[in-house]
C-alpha atoms as a PDB file:
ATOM      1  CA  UNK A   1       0.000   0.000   0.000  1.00  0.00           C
ATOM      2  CA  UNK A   2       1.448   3.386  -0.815  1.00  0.00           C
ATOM      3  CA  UNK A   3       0.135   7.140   0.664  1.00  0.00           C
ATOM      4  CA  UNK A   4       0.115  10.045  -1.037  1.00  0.00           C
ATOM      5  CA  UNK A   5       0.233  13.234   0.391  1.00  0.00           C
ATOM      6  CA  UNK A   6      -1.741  16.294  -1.779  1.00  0.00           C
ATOM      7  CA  UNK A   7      -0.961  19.691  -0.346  1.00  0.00           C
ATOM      8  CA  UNK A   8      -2.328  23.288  -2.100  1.00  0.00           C
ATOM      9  CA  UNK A   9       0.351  25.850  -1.378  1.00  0.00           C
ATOM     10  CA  UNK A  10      -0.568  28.905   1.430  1.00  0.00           C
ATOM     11  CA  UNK A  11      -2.269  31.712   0.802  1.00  0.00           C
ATOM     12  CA  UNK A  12      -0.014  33.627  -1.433  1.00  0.00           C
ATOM     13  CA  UNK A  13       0.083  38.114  -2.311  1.00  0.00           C
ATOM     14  CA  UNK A  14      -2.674  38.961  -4.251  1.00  0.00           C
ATOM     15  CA  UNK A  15      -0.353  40.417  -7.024  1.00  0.00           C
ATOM     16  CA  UNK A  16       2.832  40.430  -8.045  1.00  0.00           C
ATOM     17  CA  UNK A  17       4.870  42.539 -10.988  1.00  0.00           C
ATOM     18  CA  UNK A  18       6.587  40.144 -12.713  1.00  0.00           C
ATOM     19  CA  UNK A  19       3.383  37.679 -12.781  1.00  0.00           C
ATOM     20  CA  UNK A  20       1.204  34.856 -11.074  1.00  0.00           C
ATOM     21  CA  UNK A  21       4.165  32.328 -11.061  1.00  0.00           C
ATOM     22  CA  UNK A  22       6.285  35.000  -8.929  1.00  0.00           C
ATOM     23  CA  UNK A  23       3.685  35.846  -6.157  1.00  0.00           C
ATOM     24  CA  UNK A  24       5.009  34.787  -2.794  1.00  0.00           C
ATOM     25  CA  UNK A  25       3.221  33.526   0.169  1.00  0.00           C
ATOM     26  CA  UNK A  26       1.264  36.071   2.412  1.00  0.00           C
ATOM     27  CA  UNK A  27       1.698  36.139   5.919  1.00  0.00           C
ATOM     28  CA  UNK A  28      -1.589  34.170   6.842  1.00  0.00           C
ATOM     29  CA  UNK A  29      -0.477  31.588   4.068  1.00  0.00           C
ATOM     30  CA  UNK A  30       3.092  31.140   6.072  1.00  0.00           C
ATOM     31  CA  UNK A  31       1.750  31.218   9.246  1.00  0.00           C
ATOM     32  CA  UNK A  32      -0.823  28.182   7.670  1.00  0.00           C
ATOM     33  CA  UNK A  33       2.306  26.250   6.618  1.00  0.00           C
ATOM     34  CA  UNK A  34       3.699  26.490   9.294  1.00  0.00           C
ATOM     35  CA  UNK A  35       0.745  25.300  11.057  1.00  0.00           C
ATOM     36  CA  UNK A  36       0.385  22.455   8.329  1.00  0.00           C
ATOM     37  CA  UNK A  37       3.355  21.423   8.745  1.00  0.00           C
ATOM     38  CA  UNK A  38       4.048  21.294  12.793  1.00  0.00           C
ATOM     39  CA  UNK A  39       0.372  19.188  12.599  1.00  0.00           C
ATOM     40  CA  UNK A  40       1.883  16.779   9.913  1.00  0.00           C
ATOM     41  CA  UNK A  41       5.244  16.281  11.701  1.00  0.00           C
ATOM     42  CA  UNK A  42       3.923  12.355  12.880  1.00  0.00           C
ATOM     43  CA  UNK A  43       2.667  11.301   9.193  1.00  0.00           C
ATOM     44  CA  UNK A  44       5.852  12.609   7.406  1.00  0.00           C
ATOM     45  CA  UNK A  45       8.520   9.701   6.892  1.00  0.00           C
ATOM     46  CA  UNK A  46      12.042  10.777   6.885  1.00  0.00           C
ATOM     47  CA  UNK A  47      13.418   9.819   3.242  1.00  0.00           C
ATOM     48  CA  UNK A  48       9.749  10.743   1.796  1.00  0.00           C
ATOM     49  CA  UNK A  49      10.229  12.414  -1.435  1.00  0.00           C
ATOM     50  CA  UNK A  50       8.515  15.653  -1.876  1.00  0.00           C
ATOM     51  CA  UNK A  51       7.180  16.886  -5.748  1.00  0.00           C
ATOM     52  CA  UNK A  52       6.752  20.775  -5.709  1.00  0.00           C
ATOM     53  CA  UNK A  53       5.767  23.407  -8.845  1.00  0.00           C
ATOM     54  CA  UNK A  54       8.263  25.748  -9.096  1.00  0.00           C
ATOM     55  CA  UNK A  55       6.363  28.362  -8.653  1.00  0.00           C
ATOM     56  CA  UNK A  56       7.870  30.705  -5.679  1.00  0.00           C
ATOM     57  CA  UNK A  57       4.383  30.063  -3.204  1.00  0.00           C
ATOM     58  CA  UNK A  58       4.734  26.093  -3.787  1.00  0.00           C
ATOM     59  CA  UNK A  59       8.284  26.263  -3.240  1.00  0.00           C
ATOM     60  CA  UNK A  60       7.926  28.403   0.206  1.00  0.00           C
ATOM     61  CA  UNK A  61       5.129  26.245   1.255  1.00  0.00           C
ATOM     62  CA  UNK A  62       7.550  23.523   0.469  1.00  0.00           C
ATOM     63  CA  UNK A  63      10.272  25.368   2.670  1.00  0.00           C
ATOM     64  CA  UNK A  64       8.030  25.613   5.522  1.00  0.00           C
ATOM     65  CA  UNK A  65       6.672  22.450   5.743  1.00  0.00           C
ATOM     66  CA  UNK A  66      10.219  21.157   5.694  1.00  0.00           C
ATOM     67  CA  UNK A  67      11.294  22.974   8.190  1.00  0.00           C
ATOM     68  CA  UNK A  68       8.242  21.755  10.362  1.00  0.00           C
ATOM     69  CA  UNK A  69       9.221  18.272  10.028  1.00  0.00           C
ATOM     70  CA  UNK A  70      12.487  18.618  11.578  1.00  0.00           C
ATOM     71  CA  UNK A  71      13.184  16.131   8.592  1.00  0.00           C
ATOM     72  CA  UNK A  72      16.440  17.461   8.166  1.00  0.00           C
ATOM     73  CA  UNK A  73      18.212  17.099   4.494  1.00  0.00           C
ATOM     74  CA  UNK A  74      14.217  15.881   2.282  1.00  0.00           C
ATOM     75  CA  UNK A  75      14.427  14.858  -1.267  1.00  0.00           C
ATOM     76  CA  UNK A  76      12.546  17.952  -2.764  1.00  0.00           C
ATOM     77  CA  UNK A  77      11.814  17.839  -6.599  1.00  0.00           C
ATOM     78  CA  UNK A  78      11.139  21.012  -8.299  1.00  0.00           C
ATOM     79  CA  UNK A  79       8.657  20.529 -11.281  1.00  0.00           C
ATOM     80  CA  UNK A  80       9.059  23.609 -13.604  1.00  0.00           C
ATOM     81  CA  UNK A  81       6.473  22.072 -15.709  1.00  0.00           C
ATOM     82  CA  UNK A  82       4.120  21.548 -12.187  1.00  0.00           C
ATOM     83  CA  UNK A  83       3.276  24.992 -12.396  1.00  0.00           C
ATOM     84  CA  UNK A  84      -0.354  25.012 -13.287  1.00  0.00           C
ATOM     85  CA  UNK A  85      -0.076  21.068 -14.155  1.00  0.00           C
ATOM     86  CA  UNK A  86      -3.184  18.564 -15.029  1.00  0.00           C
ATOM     87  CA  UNK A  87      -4.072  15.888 -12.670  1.00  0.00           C
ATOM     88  CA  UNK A  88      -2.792  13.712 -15.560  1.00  0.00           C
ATOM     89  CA  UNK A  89       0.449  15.497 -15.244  1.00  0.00           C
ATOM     90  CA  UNK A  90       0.379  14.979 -11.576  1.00  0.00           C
ATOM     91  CA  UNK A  91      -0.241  11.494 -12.230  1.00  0.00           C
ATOM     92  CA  UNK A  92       2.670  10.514 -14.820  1.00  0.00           C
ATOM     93  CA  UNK A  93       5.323  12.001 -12.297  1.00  0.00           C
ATOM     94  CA  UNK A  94       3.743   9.975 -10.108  1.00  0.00           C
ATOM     95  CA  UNK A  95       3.479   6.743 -11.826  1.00  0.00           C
ATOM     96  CA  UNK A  96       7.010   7.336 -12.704  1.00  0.00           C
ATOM     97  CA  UNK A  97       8.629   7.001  -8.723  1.00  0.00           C
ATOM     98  CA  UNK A  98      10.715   4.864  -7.302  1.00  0.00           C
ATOM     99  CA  UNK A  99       8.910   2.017  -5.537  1.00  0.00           C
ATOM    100  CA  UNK A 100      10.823   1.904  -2.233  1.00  0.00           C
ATOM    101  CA  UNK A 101       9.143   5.080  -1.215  1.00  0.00           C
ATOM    102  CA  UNK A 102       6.181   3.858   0.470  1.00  0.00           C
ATOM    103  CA  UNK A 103       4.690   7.547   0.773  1.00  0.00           C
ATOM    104  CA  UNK A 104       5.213  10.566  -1.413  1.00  0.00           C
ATOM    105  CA  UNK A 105       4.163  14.544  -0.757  1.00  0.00           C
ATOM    106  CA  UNK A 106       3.571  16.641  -3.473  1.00  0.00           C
ATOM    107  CA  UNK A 107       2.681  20.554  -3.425  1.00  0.00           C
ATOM    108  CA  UNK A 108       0.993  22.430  -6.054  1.00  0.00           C
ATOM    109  CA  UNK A 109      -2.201  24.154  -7.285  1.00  0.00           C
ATOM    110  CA  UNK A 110      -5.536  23.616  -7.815  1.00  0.00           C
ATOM    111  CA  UNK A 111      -7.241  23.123 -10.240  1.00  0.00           C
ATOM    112  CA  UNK A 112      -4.867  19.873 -10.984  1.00  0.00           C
ATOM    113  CA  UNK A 113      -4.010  18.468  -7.242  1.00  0.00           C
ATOM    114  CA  UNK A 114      -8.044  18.905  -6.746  1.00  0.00           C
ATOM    115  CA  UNK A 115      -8.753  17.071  -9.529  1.00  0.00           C
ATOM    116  CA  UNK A 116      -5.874  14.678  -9.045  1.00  0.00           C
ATOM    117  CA  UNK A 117      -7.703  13.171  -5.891  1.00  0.00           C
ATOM    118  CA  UNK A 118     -10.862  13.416  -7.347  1.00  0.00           C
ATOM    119  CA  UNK A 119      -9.087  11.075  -9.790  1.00  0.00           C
ATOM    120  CA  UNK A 120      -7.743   8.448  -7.794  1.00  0.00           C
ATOM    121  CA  UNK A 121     -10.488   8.495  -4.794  1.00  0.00           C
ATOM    122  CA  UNK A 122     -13.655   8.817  -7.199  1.00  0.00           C
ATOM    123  CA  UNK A 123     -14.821  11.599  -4.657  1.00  0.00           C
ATOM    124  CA  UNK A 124     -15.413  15.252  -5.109  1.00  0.00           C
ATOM    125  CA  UNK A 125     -12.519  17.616  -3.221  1.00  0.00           C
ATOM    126  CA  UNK A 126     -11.908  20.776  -3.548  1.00  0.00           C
ATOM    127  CA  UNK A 127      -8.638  21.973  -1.656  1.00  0.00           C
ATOM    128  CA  UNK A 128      -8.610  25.474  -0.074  1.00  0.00           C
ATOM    129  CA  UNK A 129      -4.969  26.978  -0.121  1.00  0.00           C
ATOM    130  CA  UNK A 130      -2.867  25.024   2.407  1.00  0.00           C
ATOM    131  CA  UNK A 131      -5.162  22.356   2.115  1.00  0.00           C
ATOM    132  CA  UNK A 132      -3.703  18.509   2.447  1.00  0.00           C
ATOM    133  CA  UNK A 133      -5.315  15.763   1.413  1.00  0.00           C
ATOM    134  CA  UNK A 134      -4.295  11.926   2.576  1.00  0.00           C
ATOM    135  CA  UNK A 135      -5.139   9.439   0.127  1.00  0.00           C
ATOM    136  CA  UNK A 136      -4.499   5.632   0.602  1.00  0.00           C
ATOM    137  CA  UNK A 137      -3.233   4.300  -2.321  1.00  0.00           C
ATOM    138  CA  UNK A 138      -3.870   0.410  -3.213  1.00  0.00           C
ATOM    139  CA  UNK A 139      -1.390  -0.319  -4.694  1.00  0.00           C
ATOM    140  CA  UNK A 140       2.103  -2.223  -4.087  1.00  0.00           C
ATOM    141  CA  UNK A 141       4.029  -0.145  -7.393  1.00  0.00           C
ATOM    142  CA  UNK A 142       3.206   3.820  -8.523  1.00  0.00           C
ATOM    143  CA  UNK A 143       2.995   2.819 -11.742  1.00  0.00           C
ATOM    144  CA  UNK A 144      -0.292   0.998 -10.740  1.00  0.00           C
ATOM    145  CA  UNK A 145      -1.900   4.380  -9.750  1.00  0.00           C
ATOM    146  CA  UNK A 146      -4.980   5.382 -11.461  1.00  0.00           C
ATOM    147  CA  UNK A 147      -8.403   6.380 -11.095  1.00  0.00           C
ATOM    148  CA  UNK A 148     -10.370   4.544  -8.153  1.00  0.00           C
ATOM    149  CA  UNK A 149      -7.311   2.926  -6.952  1.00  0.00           C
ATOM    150  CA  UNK A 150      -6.945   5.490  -3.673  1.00  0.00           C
ATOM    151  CA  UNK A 151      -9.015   6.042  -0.641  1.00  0.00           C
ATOM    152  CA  UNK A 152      -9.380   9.839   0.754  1.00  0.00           C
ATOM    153  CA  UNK A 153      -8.359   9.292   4.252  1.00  0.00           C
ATOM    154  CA  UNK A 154      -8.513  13.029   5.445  1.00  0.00           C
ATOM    155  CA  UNK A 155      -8.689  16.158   4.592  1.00  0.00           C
ATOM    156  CA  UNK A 156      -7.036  18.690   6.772  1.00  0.00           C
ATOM    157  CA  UNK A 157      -7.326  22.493   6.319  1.00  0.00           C
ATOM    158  CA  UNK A 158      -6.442  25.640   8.110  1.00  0.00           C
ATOM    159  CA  UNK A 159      -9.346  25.969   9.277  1.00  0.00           C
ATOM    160  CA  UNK A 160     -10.182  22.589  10.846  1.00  0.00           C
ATOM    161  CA  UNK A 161     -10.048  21.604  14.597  1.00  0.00           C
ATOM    162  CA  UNK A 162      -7.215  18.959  13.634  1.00  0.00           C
ATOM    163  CA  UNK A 163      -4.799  21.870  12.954  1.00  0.00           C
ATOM    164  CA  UNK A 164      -3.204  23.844  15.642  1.00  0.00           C
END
């Protein structure tokens, strides 16, 4: 069985002049990483690969949560092409991992992570920023995931009782 961890990036600046890709978290989005990430400190395996968009709010998020996990040195991959990406995207990188991992993060945007576990746990979800969704995977290789194959197992927001 494999777990997949789904996390929207934090609230990010309304604007920014060089573009969307460029806008940086705001301070309620890193104080909700933070927050995220200090609540997810038990689930997070050290060794667990993280996938992140390069876009600078993903990659902060990224930072923060991180830091949260005390996790030390964390394989981080930064997706240039995750920016924006389809849940199909989503879902090649993922089919393509290595099969020791047993869990994997990854950080992005909606629409795509949203409709990434939509995809795999036949449910509607719709993940607010800083948003994490757990989904059980069954499967025994990545390259096995597809749709109906995953089982939401939480959903956690900023907003919920379950995070400080």
């Amino acid at each position: 069985m494999k777990r997949l961890f789904v996390v929207r990036h934090g609230k990010a600046e309304a604007k920014h002049p060089d573009g969307d890709f460029h806008r940086a978290l705001a301070p309620r989005g890193q104080r909700d990483a933070e927050s995220l990430g200090k609540w997810s400190r038990g689930a997070h395996v050290l060794g667990s690969p993280v996938l992140t968009s390069a876009a600078v709010r993903t990659t902060q998020t990224t930072a923060l949560l991180q830091e949260a996990w005390q996790a030390g040195e964390t394989a981080i991959t930064v997706l240039e092409e995750g920016y924006l990406a389809s849940d199909r995207a989503w879902l090649g990188w993922i089919n393509a991992l290595d099969n020791r991992h047993e869990q994997v993060w990854i950080v992005g945007h909606n629409p795509g992570l949203s409709e990434l576990v939509e995809r795999l746990t036949e449910q509607p979800v719709w993940l607010p920023t800083c948003g994490m969704a757990e989904v059980e995977l069954q499967i025994d290789q990545w390259d096995a995931a597809f749709a109906g194959v995953g089982r939401l197992r939480g959903l956690f927001t900023p907003k919920s009782s379950l995070c400080p």
